[in-house]
Every structure is written in C-alpha cells, then in structure tokens.
Protein backbone atom coordinates (compact mmCIF):
# COMPACT_ATOMS: atom_id res chain seq x y z
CA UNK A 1 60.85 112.55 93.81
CA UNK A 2 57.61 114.65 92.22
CA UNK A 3 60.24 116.32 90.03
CA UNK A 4 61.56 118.30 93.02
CA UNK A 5 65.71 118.76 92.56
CA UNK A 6 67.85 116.87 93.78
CA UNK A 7 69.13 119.41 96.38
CA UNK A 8 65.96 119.59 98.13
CA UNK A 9 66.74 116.05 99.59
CA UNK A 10 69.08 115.35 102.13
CA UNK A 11 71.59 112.59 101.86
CA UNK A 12 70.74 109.19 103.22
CA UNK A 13 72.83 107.70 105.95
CA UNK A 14 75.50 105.79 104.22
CA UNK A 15 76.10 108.78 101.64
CA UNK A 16 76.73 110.77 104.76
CA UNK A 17 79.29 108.31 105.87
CA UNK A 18 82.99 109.66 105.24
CA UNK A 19 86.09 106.92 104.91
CA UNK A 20 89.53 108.59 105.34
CA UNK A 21 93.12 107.37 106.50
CA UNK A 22 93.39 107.80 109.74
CA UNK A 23 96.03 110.42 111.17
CA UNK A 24 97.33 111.49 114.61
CA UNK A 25 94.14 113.41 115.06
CA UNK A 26 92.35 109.66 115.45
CA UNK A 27 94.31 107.66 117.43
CA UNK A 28 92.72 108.38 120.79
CA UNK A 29 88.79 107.70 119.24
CA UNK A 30 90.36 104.28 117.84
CA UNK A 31 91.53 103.40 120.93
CA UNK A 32 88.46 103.87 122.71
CA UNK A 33 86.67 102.04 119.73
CA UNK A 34 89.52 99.30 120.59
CA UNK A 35 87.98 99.11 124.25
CA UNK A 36 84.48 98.56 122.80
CA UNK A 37 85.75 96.36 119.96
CA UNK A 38 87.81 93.83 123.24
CA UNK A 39 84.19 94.01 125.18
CA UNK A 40 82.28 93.06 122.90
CA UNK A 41 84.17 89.90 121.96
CA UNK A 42 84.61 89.56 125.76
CA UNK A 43 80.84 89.04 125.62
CA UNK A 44 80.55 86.87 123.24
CA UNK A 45 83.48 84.79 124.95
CA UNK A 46 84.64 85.31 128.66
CA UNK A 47 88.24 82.66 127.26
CA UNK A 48 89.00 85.93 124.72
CA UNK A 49 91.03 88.32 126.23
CA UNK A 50 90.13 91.03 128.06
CA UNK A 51 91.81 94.79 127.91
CA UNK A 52 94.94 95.34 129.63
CA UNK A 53 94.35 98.79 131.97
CA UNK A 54 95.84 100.67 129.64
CA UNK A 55 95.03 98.78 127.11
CA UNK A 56 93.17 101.47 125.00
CA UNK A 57 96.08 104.00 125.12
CA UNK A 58 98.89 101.57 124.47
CA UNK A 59 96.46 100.47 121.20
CA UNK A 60 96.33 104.11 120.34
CA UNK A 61 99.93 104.35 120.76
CA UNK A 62 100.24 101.14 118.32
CA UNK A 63 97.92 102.87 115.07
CA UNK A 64 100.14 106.17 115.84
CA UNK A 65 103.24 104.14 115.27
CA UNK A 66 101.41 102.62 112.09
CA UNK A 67 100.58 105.54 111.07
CA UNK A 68 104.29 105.68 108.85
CA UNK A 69 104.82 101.78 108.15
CA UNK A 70 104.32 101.82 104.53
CA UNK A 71 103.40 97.90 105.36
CA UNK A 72 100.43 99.24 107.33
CA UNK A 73 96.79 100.90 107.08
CA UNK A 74 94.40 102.59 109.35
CA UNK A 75 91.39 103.68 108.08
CA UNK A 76 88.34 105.68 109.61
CA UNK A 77 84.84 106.14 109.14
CA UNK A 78 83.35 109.50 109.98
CA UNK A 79 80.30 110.45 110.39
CA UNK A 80 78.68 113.97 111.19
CA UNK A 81 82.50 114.66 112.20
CA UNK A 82 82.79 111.90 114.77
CA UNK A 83 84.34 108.78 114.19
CA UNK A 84 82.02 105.68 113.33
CA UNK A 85 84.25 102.94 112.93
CA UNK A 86 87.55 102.11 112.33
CA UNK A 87 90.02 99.29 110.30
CA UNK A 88 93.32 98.55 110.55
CA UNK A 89 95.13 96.14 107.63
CA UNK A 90 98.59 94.83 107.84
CA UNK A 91 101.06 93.27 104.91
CA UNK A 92 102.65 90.27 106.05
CA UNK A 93 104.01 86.79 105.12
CA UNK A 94 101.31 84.45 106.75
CA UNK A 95 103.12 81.28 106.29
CA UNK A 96 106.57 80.14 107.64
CA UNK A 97 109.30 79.97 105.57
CA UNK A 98 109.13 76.17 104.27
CA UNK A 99 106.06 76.93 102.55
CA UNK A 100 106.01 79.15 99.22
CA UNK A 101 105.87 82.43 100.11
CA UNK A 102 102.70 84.27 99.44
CA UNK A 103 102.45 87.81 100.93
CA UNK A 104 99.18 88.60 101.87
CA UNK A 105 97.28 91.12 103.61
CA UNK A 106 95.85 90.74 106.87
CA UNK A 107 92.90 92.56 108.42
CA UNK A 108 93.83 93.09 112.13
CA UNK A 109 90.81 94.69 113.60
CA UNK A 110 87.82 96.19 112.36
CA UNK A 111 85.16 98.19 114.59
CA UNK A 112 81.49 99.67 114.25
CA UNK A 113 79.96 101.43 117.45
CA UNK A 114 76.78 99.33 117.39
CA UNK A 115 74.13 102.16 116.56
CA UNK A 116 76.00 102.85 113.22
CA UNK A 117 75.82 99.05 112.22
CA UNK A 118 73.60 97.44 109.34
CA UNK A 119 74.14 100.63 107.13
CA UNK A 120 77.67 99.54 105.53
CA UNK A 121 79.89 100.65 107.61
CA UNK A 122 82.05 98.22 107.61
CA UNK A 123 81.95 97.48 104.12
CA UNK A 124 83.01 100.68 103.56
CA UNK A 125 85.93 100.42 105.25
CA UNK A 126 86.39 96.81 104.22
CA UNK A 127 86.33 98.29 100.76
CA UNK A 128 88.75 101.41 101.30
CA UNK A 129 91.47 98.52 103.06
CA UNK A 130 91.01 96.13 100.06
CA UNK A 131 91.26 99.03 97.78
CA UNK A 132 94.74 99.98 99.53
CA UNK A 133 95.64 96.28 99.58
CA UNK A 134 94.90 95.66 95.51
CA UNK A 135 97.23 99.00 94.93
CA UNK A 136 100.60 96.90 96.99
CA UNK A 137 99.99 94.12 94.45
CA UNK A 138 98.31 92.21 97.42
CA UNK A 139 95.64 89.21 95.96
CA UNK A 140 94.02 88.01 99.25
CA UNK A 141 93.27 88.97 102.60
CA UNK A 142 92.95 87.41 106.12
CA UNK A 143 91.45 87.55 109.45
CA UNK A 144 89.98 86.03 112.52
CA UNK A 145 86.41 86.33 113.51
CA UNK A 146 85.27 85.02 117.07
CA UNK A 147 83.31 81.18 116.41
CA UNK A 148 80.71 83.17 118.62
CA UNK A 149 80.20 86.21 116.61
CA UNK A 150 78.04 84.81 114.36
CA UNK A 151 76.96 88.14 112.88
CA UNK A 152 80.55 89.00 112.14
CA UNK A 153 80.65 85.44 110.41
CA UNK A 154 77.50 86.19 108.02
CA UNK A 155 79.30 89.40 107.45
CA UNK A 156 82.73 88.01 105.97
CA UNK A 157 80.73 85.57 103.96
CA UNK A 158 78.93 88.80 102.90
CA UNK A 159 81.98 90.42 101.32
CA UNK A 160 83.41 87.32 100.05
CA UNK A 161 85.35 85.25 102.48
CA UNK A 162 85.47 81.58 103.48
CA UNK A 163 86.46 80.02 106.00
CA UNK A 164 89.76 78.07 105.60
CA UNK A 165 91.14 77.31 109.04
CA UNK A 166 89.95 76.69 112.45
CA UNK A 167 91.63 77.95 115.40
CA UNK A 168 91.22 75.93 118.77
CA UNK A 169 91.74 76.28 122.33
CA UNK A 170 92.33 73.72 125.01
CA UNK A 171 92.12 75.01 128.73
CA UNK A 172 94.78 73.25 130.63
C-alpha cells in the first residue's frame, strides 16, 4: 500500500456488500429475484417447475407474510443500494412424528443475480441465516439443490454440507 492510508483505497467488492433482514421495502426485488431464481433451475431442468403467472407477486406476497413468523427469516444482500441476492430460512420439524423429533432449520431458497456471483454472496447470506439459526438453538440445516446444478452442489460442499438423501422422480 506504499504507506498511503487506508482511506485513500476504496473498498473491494465483497466489503461493499451489505446483508440486512429483509422488510416490506424488499419484497417486490425478491420476487423478481424468485422469477430468475425458477428460470434458472428451469434451465438446468425443463421436469422442475416453472413460474406460475403470477408467480413472482404471490412469492412476494409469501416473504411479506414471513416477514412476522418468528419461525421464519428473510435476508438480503445489498449492494450499491440495490438488492444482490436474497435467502429465505424456515424452522421446522423435518421428520414425521414416529421418528425422534429433531427441529431443524431449513433453507428454502437462496438467490444471486449471476453478475454478483463468485464474490461471496451467498456465503454471506448463508452465514447471516446460520447465524439467525444458531441464536433459536437450531444445530443443523437443510435444503435441496437441483442434481443439475452442479455449481450450486460444489457450493454446499463449500460451506459444509453433505449430501444425505436423494430425491427422485418417475414420469408416469
């Protein structure tokens, strides 16, 4: 840094990169981000499903009701004032009721428009939900990732998660 102070440098990108709970203020930006999220699976898989018409507004309508379920977490990633990226976590019982109970935390949908991606994003946001998660007493998390999306695989390995179930379609 030739002994210059420190601020005579500008931030680098993922310094710049603001995660917040999302509010009313987001919902419409997620739900577009939803849209993008469903498409790109969609291309990775024509059997996933696609959007409904409305499908973006009645997700937005869906984090807005979240917004106040002490069982649930939205969380944003800003950057230059626009939203990046988005994550939305759950508490739940993920196994039926003749099993021992284990309440876990489940990771509903996670998003990254694709020029923002490979700067830690989403482990940002991955962080700030597991962060939230930890303070509820939670001890795991799960999720689904596409068999197709192989970078999204790589990625969940990246942050520590195996694979411990296989889900599989049959086309009748």
């Amino acid at each position: 840094m030739d002994g210059q102070p420190l601020e005579n440098f500008p931030p680098n990108d993922v310094d710049a990169i603001v995660i917040r709970p999302a509010s009313e203020f987001h919902v419409d930006t997620i739900g577009e981000l939803w849209i993008k999220l469903v498409a790109y699976h969609r291309g990775l898989d024509d059997k996933l499903p696609e959007a409904a018409k409305d499908g973006g507004k009645l997700y937005a309508r869906r984090i807005l009701d979240r917004l106040e379920d002490t069982h649930a977490q939205a969380f944003v990633a800003e950057k230059d004032g626009r939203v990046i990226g988005y994550v939305l976590g759950v508490i739940v019982d993920l196994v039926p009721e003749m099993f021992a109970q284990e309440t876990g935390g489940f990771l509903a949908d996670i998003f990254v428009e694709e020029a923002e991606r490979g700067q830690s994003v989403g482990r940002k946001l991955v962080n700030a939900l597991t962060e939230w998660f930890q303070s509820r007493g939670i001890a795991h998390i799960e999720l689904y990732v596409a068999s197709r999306n192989e970078s999204g695989r790589v990625f969940w390995q990246s942050v520590g998660g195996r694979e411990i179930m296989r889900r599989i379609r049959i086309e009748l």
